[in-house]
N, C-alpha and C. Protein backbone atom coordinates (compact mmCIF):
# COMPACT_ATOMS: atom_id res chain seq x y z
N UNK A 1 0.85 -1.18 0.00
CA UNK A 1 0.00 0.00 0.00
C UNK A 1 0.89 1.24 0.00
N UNK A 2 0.28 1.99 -1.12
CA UNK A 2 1.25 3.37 -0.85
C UNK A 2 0.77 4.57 0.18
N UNK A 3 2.10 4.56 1.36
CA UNK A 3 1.61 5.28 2.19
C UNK A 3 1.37 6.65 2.47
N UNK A 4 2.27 7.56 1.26
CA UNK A 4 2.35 8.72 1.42
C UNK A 4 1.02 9.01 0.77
N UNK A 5 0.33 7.98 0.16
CA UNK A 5 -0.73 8.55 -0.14
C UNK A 5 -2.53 8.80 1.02
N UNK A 6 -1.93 7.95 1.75
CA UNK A 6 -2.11 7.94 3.06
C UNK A 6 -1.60 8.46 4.81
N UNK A 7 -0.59 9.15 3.97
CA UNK A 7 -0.30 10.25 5.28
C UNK A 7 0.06 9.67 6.60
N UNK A 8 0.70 8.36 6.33
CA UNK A 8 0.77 6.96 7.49
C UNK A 8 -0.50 7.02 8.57
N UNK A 9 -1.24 6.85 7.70
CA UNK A 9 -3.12 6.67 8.62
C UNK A 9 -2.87 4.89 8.84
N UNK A 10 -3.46 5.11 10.13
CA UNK A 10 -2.94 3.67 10.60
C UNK A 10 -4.00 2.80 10.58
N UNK A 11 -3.94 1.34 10.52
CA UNK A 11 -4.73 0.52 10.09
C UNK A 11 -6.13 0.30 10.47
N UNK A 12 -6.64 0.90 11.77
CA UNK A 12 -8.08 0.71 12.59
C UNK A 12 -8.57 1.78 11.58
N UNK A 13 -7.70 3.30 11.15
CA UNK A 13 -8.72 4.00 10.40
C UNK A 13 -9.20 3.45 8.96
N UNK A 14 -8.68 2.79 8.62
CA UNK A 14 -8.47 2.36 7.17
C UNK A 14 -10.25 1.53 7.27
N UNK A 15 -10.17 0.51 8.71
CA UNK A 15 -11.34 -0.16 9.09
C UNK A 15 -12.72 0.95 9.18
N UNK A 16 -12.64 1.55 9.93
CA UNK A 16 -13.52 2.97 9.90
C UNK A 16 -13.88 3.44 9.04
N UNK A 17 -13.13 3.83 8.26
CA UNK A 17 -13.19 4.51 7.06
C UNK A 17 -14.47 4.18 5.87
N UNK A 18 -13.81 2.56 5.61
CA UNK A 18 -14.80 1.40 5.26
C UNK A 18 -16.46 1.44 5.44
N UNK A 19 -16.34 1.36 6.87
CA UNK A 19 -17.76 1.89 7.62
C UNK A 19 -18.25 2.80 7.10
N UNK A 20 -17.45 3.68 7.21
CA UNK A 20 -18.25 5.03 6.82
C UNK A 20 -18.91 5.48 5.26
N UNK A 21 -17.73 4.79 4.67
CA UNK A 21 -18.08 4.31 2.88
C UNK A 21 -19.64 3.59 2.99
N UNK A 22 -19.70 2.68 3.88
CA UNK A 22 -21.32 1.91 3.47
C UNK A 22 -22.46 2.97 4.07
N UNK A 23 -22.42 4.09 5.10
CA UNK A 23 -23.09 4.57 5.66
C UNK A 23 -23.01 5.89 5.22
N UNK A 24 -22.67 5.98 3.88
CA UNK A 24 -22.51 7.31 3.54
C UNK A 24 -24.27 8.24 4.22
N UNK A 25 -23.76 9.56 4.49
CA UNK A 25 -25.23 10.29 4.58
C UNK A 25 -25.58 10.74 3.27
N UNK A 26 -27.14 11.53 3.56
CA UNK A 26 -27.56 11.61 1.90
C UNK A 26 -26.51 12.58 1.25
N UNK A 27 -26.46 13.79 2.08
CA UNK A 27 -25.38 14.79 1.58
C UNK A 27 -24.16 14.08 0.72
N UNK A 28 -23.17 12.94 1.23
CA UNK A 28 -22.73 12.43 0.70
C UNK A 28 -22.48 11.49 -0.57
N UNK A 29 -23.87 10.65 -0.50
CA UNK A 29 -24.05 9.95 -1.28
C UNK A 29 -24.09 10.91 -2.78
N UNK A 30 -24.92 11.74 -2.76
CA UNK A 30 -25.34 13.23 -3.74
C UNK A 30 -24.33 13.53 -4.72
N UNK A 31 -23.25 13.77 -3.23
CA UNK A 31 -21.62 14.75 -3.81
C UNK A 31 -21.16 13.25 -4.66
N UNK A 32 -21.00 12.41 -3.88
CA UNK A 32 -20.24 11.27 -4.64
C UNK A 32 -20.87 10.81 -5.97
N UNK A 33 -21.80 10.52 -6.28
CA UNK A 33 -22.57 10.38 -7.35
C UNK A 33 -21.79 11.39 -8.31
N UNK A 34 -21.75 12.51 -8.16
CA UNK A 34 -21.23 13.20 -9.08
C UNK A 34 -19.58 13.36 -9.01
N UNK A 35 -19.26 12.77 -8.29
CA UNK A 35 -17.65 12.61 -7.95
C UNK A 35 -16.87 11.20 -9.00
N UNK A 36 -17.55 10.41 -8.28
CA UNK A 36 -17.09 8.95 -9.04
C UNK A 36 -16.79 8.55 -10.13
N UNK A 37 -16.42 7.89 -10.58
CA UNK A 37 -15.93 7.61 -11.86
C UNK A 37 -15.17 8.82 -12.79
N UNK A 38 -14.30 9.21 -12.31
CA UNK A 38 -13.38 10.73 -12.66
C UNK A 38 -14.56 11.69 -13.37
N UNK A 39 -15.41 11.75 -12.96
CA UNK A 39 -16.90 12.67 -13.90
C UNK A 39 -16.27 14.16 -14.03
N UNK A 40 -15.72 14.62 -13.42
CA UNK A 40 -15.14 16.04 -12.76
C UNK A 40 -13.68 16.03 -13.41
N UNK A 41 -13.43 14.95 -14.50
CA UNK A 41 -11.81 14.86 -14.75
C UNK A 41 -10.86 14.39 -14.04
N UNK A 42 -10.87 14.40 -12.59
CA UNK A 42 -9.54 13.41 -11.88
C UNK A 42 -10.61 12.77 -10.86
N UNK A 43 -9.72 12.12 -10.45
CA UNK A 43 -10.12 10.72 -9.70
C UNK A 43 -9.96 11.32 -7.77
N UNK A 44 -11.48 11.33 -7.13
CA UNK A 44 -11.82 10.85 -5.84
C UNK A 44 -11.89 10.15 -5.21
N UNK A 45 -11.70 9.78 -3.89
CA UNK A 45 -11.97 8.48 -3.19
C UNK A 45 -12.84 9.52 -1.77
N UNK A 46 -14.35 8.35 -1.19
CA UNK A 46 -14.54 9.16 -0.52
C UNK A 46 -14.10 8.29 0.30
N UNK A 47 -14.05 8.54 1.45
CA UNK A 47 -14.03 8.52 3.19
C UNK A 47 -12.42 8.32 3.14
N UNK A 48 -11.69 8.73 2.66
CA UNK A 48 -10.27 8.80 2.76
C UNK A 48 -9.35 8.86 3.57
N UNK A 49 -8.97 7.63 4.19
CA UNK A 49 -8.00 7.70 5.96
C UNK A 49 -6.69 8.78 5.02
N UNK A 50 -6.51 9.88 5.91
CA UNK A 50 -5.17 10.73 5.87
C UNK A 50 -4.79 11.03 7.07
N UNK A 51 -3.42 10.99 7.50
CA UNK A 51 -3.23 10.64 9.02
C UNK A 51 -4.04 9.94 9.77
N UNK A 52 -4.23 11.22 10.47
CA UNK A 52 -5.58 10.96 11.66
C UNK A 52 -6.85 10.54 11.44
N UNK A 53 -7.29 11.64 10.17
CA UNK A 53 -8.38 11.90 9.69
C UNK A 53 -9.67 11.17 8.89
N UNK A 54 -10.26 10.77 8.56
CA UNK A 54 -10.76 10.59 7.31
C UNK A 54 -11.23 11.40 6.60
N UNK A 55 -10.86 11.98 5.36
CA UNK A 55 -11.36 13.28 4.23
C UNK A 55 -12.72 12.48 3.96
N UNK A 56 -13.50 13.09 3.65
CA UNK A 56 -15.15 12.84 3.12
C UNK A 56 -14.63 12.26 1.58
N UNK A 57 -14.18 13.37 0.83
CA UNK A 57 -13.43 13.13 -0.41
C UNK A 57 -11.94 13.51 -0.67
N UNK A 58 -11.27 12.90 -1.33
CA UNK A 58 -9.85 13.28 -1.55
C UNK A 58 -9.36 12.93 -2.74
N UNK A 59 -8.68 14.13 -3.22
CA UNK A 59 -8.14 13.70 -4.58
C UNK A 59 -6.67 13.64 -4.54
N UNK A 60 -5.89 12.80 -4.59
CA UNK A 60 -4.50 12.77 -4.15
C UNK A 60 -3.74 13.42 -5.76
N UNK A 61 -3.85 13.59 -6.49
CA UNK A 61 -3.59 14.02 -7.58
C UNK A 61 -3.06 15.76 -7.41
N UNK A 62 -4.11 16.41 -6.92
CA UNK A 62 -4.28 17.37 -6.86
C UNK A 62 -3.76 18.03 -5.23
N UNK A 63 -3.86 17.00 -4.16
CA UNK A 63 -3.62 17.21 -2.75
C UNK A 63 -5.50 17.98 -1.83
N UNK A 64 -6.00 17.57 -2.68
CA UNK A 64 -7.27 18.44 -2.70
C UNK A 64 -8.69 17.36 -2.11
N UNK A 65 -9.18 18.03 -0.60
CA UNK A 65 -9.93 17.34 0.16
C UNK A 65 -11.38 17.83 0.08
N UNK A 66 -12.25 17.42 -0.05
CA UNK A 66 -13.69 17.89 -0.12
C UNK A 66 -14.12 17.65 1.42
N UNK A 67 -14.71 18.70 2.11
CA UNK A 67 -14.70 17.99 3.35
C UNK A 67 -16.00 19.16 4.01
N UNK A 68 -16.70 18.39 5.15
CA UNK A 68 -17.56 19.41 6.22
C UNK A 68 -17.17 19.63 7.52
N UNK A 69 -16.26 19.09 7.97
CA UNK A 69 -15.72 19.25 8.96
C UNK A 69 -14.58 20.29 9.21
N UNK A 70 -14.76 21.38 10.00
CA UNK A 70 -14.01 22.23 9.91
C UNK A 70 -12.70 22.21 10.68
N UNK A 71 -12.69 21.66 11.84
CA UNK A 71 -11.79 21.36 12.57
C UNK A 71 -10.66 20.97 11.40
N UNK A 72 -10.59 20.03 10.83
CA UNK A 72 -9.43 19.28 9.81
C UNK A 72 -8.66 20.11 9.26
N UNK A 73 -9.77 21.35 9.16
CA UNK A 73 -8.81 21.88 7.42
C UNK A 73 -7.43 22.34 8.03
N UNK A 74 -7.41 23.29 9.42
CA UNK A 74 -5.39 23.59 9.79
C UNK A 74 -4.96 22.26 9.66
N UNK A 75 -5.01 21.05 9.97
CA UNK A 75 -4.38 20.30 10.34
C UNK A 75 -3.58 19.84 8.50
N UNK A 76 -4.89 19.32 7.95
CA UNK A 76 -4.69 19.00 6.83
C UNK A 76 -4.16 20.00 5.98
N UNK A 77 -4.37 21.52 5.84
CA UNK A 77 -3.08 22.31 5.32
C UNK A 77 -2.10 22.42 5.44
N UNK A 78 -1.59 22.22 6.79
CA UNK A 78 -0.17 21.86 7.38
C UNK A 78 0.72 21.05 6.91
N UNK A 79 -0.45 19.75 6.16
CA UNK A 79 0.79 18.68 5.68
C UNK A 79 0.81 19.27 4.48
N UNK A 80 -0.08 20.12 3.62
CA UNK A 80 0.12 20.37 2.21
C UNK A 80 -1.52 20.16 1.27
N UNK A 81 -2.08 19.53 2.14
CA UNK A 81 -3.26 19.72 1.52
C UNK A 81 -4.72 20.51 1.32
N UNK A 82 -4.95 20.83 0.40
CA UNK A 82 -6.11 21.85 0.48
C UNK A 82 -7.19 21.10 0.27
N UNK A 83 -8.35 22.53 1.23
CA UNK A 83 -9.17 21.32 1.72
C UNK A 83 -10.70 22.74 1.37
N UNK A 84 -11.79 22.65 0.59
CA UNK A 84 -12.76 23.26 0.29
C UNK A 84 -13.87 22.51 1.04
N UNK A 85 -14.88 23.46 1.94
CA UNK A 85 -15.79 23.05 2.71
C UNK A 85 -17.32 23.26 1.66
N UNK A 86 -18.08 22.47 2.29
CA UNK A 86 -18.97 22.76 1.88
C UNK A 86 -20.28 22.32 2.95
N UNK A 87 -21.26 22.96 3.05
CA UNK A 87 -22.45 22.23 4.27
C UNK A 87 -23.38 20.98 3.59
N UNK A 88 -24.00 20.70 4.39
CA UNK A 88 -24.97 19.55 4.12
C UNK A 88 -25.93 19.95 2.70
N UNK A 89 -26.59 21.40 3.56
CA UNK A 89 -27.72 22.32 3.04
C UNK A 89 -27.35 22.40 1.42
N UNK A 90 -25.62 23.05 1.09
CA UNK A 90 -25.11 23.18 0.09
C UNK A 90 -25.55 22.40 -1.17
N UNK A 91 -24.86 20.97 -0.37
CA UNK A 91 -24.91 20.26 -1.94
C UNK A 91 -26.33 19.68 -2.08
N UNK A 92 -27.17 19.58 -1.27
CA UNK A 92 -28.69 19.21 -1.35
C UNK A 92 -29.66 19.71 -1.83
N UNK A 93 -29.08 21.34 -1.75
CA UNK A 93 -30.06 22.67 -2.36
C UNK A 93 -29.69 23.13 -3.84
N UNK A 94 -28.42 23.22 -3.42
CA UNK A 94 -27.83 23.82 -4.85
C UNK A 94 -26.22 22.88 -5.12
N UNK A 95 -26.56 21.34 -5.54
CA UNK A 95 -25.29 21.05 -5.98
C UNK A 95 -24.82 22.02 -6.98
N UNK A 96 -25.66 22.33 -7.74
CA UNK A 96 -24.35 22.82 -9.81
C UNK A 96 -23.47 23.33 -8.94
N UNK A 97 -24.00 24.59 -8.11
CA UNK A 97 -23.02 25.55 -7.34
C UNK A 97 -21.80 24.87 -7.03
N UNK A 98 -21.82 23.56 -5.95
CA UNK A 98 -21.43 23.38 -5.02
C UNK A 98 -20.16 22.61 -6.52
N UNK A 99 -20.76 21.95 -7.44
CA UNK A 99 -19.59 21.30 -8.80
C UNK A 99 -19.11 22.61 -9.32
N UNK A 100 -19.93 23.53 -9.58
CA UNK A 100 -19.26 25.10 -10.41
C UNK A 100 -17.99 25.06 -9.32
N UNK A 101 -17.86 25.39 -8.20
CA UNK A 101 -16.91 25.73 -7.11
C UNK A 101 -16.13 24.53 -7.44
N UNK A 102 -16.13 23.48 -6.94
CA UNK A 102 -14.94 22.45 -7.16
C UNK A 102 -14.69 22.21 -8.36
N UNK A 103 -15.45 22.39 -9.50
CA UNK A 103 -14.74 22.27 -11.16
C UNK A 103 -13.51 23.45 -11.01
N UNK A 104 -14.19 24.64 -10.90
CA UNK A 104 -13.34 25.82 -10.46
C UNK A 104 -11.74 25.74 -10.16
N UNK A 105 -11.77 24.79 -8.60
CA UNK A 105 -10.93 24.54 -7.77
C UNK A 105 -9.70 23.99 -8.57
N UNK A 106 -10.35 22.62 -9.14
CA UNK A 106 -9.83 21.99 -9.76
C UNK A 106 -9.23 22.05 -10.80
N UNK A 107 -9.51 23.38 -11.60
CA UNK A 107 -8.52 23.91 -12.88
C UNK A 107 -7.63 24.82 -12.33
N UNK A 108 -7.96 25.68 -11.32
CA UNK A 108 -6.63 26.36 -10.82
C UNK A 108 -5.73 25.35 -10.15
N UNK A 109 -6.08 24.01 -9.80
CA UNK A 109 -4.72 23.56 -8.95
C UNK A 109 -3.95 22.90 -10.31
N UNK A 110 -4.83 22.26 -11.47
CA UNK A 110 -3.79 21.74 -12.21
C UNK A 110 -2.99 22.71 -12.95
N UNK A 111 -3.63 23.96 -13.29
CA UNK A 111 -3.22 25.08 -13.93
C UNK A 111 -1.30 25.64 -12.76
N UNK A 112 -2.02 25.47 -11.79
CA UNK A 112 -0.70 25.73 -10.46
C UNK A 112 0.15 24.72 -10.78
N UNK A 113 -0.47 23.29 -10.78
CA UNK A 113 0.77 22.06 -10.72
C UNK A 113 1.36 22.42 -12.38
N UNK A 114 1.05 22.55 -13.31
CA UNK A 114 1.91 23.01 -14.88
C UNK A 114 2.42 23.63 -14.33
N UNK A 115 2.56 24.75 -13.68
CA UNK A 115 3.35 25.67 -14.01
C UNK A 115 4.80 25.87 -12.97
N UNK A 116 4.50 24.57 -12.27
CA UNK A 116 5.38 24.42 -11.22
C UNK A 116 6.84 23.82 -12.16
C-alpha cells in the first residue's frame, strides 16, 4: 500500500473509514454520485484515511480534500493539503453551485501544478 498517499493513517482508520463508505449520509451519497468515476476529470476516493483523519473526499492528484468538517482543514493544510468546505444544506439545495466551485478549484490547482 502506498503510504504517502495515506499520510501513514494507521490501520483501525483504514477499518472505519470502510464503515463510513457503506453509511454514507444523503449529503454524501449526492456529492459522490457526481464525484465517481473521474466525472469532474480526476479521480476521488470518498471517506479517505489521511493521518488521523478521514477526508469525506480526496483527490490525491491534486492534494485536494472535499470535506464538512471544519476542525481538519489547519491540520490537513499543514501537511500540504487543500481542503474546500462545503455544508450539508449546500450540496442538497444547490449542488451545480457546489460542482461550479470544485470544477473551479480543480482547474486552478492543475493550472498551479503546470506551471510548477
Amino acid at each position: 500500500m502506498e503510504r504517502k498517499m495515506f499520510y501513514n493513517a494507521s490501520p483501525d482508520l483504514f477499518i472505519k473509514a470502510q464503515m463510513l463508505r457503506n453509511s454514507m449520509t444523503v449529503s454524501e451519497k449526492t456529492l459522490w454520485e457526481n464525484l465517481k468515476e473521474n466525472k469532474l476529470g480526476v479521480r476521488f476516493k470518498p471517506q479517505h484515511p489521511i493521518d488521523i483523519f478521514i477526508a469525506d473526499f480526496y483527490c490525491h492528484a491534486l492534494k485536494l480534500v472535499i470535506e464538512k468538517d471544519k476542525a481538519r482543514t489547519e491540520e490537513l493544510q499543514n501537511i500540504g493539503i487543500e481542503v474546500i468546505r462545503f455544508t450539508n444544506e449546500d450540496v442538497e439545495n444547490n449542488i451545480e453551485i457546489v460542482l461550479q466551485t470544485i470544477v473551479e478549484k480543480i482547474k486552478l490547482k492543475q493550472e498551479k501544478n503546470a506551471n510548477k
